[in-house]
PDB file of N, CA and C in Angstrom:
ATOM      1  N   UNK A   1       8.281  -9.371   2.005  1.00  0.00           N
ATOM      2  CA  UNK A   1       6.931  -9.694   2.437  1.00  0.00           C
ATOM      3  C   UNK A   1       6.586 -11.063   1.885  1.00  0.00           C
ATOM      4  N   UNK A   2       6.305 -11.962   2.427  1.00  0.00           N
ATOM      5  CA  UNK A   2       6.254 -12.983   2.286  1.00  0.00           C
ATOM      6  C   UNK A   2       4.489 -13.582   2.765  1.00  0.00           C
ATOM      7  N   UNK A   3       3.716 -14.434   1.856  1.00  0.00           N
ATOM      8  CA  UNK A   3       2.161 -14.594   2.067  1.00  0.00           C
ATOM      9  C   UNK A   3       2.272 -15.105   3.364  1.00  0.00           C
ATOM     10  N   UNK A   4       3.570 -15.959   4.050  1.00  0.00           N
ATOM     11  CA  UNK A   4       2.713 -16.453   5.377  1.00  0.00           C
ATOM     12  C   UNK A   4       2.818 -15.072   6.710  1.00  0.00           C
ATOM     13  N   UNK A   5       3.515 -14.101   6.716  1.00  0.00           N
ATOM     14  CA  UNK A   5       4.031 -13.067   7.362  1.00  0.00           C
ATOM     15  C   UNK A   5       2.354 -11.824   6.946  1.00  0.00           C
ATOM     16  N   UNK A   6       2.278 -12.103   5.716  1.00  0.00           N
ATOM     17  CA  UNK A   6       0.735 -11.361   5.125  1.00  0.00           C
ATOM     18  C   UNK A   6      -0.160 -11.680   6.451  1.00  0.00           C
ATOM     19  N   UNK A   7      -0.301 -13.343   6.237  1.00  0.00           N
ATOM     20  CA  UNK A   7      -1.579 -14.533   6.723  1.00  0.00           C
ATOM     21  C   UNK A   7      -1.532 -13.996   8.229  1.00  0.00           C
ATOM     22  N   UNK A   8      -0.505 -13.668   9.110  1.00  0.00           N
ATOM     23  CA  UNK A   8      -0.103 -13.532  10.267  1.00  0.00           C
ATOM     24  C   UNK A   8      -0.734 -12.250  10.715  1.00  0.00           C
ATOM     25  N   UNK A   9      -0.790 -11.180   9.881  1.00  0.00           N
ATOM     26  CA  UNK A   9      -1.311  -9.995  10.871  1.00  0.00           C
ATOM     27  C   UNK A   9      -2.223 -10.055  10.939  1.00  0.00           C
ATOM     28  N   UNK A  10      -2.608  -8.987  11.828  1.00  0.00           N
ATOM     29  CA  UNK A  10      -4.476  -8.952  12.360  1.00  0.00           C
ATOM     30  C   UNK A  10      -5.492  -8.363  11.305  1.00  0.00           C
ATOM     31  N   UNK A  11      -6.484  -9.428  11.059  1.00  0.00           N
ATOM     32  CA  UNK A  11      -7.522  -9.426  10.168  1.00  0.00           C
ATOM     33  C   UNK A  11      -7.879  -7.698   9.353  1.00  0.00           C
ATOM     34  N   UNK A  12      -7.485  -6.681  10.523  1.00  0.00           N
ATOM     35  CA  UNK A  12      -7.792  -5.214   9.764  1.00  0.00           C
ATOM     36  C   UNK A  12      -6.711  -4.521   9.371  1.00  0.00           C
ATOM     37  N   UNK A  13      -5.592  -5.225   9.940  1.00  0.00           N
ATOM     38  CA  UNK A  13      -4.252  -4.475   9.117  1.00  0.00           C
ATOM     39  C   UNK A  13      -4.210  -5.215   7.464  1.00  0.00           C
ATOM     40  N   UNK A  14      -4.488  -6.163   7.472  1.00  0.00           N
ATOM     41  CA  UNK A  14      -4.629  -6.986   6.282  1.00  0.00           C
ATOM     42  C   UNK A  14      -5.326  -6.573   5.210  1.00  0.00           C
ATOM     43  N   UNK A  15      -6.590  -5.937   5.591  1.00  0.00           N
ATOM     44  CA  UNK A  15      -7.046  -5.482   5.066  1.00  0.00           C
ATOM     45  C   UNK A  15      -6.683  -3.858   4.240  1.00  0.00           C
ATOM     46  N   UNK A  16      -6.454  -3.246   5.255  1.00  0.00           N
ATOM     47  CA  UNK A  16      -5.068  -2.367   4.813  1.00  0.00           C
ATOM     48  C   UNK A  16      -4.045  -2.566   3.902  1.00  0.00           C
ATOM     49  N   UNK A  17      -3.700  -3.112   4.184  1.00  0.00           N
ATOM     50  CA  UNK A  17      -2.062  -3.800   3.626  1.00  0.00           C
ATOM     51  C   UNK A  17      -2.941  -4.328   1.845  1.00  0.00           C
ATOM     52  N   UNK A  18      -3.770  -5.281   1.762  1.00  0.00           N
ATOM     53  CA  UNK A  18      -3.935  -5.173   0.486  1.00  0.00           C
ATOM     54  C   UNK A  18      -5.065  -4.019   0.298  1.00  0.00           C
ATOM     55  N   UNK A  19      -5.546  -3.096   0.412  1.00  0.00           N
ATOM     56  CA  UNK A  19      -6.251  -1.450  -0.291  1.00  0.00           C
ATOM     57  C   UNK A  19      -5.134  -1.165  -0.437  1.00  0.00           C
ATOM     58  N   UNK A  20      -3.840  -1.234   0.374  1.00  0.00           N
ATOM     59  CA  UNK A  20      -2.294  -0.299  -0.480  1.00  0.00           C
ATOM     60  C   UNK A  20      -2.454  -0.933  -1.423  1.00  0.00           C
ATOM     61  N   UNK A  21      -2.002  -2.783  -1.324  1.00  0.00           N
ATOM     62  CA  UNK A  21      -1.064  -3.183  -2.621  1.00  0.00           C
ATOM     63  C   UNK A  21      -2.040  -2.463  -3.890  1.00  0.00           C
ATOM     64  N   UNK A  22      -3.453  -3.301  -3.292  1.00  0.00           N
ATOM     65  CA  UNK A  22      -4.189  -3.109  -4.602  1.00  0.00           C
ATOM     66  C   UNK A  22      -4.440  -2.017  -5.626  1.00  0.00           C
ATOM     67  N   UNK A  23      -4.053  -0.494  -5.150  1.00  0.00           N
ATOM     68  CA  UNK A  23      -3.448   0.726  -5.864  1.00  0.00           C
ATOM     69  C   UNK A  23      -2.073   1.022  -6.520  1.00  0.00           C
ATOM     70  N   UNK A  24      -1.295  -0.134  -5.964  1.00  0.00           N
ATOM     71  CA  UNK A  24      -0.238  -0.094  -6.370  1.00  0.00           C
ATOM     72  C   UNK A  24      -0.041  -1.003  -7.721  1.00  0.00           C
ATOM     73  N   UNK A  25      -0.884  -2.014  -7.631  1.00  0.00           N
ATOM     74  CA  UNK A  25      -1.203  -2.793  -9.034  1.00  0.00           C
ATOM     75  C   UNK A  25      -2.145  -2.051  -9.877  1.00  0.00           C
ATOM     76  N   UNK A  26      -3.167  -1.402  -9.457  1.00  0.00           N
ATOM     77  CA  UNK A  26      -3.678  -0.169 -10.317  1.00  0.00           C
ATOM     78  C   UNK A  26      -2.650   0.632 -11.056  1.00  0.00           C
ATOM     79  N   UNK A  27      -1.960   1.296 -10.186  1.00  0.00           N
ATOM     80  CA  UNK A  27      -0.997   2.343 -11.123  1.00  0.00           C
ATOM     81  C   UNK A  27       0.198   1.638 -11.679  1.00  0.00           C
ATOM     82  N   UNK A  28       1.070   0.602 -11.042  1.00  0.00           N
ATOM     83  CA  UNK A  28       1.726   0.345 -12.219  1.00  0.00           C
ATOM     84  C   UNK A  28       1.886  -1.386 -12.617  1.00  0.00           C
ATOM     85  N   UNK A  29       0.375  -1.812 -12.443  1.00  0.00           N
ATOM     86  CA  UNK A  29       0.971  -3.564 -13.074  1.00  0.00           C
ATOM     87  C   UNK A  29       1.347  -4.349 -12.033  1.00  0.00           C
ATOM     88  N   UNK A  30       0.079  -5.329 -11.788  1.00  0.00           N
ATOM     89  CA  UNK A  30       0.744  -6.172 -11.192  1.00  0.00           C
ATOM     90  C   UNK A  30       2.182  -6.857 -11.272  1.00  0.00           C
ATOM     91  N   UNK A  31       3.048  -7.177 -12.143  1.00  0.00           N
ATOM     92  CA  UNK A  31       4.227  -7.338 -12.130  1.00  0.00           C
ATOM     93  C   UNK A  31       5.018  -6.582 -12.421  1.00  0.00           C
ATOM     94  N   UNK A  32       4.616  -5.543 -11.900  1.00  0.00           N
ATOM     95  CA  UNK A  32       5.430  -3.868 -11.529  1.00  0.00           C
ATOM     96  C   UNK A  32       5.790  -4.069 -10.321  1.00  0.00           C
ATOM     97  N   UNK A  33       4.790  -4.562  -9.584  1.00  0.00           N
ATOM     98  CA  UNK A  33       5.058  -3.795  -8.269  1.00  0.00           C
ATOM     99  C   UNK A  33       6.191  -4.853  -7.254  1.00  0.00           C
ATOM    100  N   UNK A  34       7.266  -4.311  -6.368  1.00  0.00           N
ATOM    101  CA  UNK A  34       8.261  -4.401  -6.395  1.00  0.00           C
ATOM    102  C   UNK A  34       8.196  -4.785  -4.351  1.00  0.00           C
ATOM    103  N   UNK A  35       8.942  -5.737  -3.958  1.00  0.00           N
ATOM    104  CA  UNK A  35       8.796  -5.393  -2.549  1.00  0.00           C
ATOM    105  C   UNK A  35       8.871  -4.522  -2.092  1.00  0.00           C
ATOM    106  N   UNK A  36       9.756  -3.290  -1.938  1.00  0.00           N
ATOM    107  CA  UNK A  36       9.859  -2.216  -1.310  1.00  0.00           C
ATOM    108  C   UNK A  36       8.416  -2.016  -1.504  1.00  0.00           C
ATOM    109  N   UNK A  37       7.932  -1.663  -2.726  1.00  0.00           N
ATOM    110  CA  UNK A  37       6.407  -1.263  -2.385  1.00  0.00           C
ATOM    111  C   UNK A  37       5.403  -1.789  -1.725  1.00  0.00           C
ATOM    112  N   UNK A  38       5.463  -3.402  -1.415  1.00  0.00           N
ATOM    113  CA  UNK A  38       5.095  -3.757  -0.622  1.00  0.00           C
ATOM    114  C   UNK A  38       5.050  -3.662   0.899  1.00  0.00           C
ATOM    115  N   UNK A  39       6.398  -3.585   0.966  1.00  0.00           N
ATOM    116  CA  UNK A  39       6.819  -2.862   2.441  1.00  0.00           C
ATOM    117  C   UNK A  39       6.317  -1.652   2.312  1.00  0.00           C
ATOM    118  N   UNK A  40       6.403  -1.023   1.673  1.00  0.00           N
ATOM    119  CA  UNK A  40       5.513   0.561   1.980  1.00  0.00           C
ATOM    120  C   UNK A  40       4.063  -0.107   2.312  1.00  0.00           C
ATOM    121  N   UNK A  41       3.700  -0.241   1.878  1.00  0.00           N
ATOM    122  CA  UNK A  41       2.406  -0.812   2.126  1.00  0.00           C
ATOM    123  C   UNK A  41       1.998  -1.411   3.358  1.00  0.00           C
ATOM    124  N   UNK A  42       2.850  -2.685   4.033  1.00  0.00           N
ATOM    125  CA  UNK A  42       2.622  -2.876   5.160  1.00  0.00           C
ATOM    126  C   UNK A  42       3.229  -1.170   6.285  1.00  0.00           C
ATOM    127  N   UNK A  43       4.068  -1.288   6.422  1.00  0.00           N
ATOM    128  CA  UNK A  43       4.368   0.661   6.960  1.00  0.00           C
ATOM    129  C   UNK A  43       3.036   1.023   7.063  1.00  0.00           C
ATOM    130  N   UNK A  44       2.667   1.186   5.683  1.00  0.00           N
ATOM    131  CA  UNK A  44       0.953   2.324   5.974  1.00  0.00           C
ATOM    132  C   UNK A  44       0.055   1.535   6.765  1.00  0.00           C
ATOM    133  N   UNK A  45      -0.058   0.306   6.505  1.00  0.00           N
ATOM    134  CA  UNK A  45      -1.093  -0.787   6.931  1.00  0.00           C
ATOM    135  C   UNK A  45      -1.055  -0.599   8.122  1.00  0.00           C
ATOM    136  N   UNK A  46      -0.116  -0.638   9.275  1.00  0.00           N
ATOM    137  CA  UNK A  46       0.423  -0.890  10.197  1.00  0.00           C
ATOM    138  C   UNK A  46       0.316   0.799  11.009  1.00  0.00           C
ATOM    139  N   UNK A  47       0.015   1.507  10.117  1.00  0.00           N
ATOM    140  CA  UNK A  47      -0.480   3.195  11.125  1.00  0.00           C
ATOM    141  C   UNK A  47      -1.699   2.829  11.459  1.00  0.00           C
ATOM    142  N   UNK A  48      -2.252   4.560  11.916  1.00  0.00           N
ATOM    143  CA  UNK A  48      -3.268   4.343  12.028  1.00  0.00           C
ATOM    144  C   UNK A  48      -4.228   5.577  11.262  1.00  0.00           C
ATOM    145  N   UNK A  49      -3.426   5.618  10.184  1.00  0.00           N
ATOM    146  CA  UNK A  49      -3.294   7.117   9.115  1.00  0.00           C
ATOM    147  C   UNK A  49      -4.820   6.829   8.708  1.00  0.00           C
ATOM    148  N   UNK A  50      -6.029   7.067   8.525  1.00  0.00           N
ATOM    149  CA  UNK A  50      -7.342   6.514   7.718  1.00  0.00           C
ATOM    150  C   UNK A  50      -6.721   6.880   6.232  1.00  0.00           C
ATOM    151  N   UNK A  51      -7.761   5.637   5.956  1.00  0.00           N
ATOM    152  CA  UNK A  51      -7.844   5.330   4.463  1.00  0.00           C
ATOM    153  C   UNK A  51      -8.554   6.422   3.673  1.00  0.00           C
ATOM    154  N   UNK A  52      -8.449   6.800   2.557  1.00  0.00           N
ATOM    155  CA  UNK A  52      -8.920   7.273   1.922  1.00  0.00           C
ATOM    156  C   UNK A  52      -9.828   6.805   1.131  1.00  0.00           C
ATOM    157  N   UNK A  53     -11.003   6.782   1.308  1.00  0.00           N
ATOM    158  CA  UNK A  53     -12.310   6.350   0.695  1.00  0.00           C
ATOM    159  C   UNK A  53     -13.313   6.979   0.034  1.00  0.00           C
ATOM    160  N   UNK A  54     -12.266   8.289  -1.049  1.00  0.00           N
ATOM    161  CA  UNK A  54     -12.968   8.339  -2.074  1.00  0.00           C
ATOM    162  C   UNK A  54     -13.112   7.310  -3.743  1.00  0.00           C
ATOM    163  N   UNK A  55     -12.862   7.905  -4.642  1.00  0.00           N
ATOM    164  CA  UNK A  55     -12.714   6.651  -6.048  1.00  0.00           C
ATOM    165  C   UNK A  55     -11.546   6.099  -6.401  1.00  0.00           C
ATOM    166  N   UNK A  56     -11.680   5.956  -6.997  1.00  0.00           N
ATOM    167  CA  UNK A  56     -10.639   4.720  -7.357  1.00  0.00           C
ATOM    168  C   UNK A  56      -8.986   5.715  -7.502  1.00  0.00           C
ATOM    169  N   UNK A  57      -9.617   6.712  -8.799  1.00  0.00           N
ATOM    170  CA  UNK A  57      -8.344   7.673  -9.103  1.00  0.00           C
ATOM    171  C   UNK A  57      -8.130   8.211  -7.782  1.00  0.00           C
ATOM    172  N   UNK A  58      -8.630   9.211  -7.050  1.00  0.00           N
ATOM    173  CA  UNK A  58      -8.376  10.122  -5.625  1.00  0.00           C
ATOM    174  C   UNK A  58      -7.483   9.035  -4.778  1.00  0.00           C
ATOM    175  N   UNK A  59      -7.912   7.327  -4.927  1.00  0.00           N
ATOM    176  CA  UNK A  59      -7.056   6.452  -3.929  1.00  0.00           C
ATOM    177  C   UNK A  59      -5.816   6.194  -4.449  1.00  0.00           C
ATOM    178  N   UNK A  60      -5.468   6.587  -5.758  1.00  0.00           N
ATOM    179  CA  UNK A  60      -4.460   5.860  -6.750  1.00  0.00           C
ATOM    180  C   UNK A  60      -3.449   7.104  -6.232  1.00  0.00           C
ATOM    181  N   UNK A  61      -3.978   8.050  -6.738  1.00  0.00           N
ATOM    182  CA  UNK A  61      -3.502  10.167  -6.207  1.00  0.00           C
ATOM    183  C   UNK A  61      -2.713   9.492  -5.188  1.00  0.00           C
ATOM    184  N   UNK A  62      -3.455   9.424  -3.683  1.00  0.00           N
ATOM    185  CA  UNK A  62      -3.049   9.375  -2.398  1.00  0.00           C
ATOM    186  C   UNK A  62      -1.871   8.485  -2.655  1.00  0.00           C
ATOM    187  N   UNK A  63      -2.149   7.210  -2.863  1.00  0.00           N
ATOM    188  CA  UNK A  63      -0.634   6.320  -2.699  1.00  0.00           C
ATOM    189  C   UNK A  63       0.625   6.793  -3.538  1.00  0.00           C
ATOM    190  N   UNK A  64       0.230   7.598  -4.757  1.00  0.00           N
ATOM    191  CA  UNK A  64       1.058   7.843  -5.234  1.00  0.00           C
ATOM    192  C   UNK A  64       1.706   9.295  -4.726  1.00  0.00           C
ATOM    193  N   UNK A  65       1.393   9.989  -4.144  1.00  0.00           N
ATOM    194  CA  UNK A  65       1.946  11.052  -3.519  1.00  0.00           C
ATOM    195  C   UNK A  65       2.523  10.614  -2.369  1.00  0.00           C
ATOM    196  N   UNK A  66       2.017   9.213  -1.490  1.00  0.00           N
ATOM    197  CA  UNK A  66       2.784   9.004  -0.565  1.00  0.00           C
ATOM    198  C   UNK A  66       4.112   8.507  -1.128  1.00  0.00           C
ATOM    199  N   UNK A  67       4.206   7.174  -1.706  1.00  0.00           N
ATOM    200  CA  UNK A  67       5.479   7.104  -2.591  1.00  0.00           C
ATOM    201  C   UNK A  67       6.228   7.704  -2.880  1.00  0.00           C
ATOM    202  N   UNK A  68       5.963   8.861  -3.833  1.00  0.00           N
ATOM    203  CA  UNK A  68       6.983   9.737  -4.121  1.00  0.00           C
ATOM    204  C   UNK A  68       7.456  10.936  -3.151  1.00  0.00           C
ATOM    205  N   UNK A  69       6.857  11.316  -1.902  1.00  0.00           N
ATOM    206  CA  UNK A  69       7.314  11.667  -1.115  1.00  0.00           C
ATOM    207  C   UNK A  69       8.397  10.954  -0.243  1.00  0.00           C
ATOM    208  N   UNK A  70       7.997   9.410  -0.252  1.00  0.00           N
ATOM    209  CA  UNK A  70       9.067   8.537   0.719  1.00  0.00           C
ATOM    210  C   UNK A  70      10.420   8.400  -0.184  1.00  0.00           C
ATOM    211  N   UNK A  71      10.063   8.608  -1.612  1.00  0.00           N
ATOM    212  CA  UNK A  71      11.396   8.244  -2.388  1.00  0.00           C
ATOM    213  C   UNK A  71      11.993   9.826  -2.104  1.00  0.00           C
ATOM    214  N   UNK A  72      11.406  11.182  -1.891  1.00  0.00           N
ATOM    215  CA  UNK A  72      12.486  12.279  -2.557  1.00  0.00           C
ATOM    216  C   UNK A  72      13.198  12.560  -0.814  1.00  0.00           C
ATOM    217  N   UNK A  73      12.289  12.259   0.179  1.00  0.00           N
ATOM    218  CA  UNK A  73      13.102  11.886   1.759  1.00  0.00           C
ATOM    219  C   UNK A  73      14.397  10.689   1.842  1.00  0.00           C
ATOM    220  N   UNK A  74      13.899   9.564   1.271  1.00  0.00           N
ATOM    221  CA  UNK A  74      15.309   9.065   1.149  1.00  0.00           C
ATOM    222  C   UNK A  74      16.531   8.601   0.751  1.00  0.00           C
TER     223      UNK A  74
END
């Protein structure tokens, strides 16, 4: 994932795409987080799955159950 490929999608996937990252730097560190997780992130960005818009923890929950479901599938 690269910022100009970010800059390129449409204004509400973007928005998407960073509510993932930005849980993903919640739970483990911004210089944790790893492309693949980024690519997960665009993946979700790019459905049309709704966001979860309860608090902060319940949004942290969600990404992290998606994650570890995509890791024990592949």
């Amino acid at each position: 994932m690269t910022p100009n490929s970010i800059r390129e999608m449409a204004p509400h996937t973007r928005q998407r795409f960073h509510f993932a990252a930005s849980s993903f730097s919640r739970m483990f560190g911004v210089d944790k987080v790893t492309p693949e997780m980024l690519d997960f992130c665009v993946g979700w960005a790019e459905q049309t799955m709704p966001a979860p818009l309860e608090g902060l923890t319940e949004v942290d929950i969600y990404f992290r159950r998606l994650w570890t479901m995509r890791l024990s599938y592949s």
